[in-house]
Protein backbone atom coordinates (compact mmCIF):
# COMPACT_ATOMS: atom_id res chain seq x y z
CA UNK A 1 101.76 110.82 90.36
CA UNK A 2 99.33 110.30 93.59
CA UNK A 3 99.93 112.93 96.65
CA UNK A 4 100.31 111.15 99.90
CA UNK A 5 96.17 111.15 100.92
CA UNK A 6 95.32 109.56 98.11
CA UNK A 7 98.30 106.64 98.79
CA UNK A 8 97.40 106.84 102.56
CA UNK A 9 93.51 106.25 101.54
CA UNK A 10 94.06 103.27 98.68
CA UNK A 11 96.23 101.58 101.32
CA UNK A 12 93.63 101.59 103.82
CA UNK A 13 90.65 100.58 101.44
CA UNK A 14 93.15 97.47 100.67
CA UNK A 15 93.63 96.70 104.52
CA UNK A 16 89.91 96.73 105.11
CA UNK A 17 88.93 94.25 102.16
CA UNK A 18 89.87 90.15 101.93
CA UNK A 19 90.48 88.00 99.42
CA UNK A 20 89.29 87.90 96.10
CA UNK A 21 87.87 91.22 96.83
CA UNK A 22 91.11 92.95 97.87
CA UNK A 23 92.74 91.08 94.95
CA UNK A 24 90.39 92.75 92.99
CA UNK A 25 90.27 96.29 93.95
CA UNK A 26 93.97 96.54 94.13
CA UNK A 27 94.08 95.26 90.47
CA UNK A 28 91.65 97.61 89.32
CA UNK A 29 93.49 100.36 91.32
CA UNK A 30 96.60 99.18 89.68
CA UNK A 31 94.73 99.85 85.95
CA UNK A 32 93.42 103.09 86.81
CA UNK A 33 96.43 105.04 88.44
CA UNK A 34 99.19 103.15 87.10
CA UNK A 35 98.49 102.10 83.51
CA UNK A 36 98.29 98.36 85.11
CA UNK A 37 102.27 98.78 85.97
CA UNK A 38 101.82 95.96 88.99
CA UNK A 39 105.80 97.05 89.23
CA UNK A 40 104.43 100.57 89.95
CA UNK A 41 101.50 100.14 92.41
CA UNK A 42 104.66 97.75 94.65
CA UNK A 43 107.44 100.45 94.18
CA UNK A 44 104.58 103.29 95.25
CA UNK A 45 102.21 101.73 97.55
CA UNK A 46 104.09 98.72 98.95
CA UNK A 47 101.24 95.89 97.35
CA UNK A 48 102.65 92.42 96.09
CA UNK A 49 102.96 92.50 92.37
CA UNK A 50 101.54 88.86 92.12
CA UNK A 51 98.61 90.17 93.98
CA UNK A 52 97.95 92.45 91.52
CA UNK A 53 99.10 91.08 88.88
């Protein structure tokens, strides 16, 4: 699915935002490489699924 960089790279971008902004991003993130699975983006990159969701 994603190799490690790209995991290692959203999870930073996500560290370095706040808020609605990071709520954002991670949701849009979520769309893109997951198919919006918020189950997905917590099992692979660790994010809260209400967060995302």
């Amino acid at each position: 699915m994603l190799d490690n960089t790209i995991k290692l790279t959203l999870k930073n971008a996500a560290k370095k935002l706040t808020g609605h902004r990071k709520r954002d991003f991670m949701a849009k993130d979520t769309e893109d490489s997951f198919d919006g699975s918020a189950r997905k983006a917590e099992t692979i990159l660790g994010w809260c699924r209400p967060s995302v969701q």
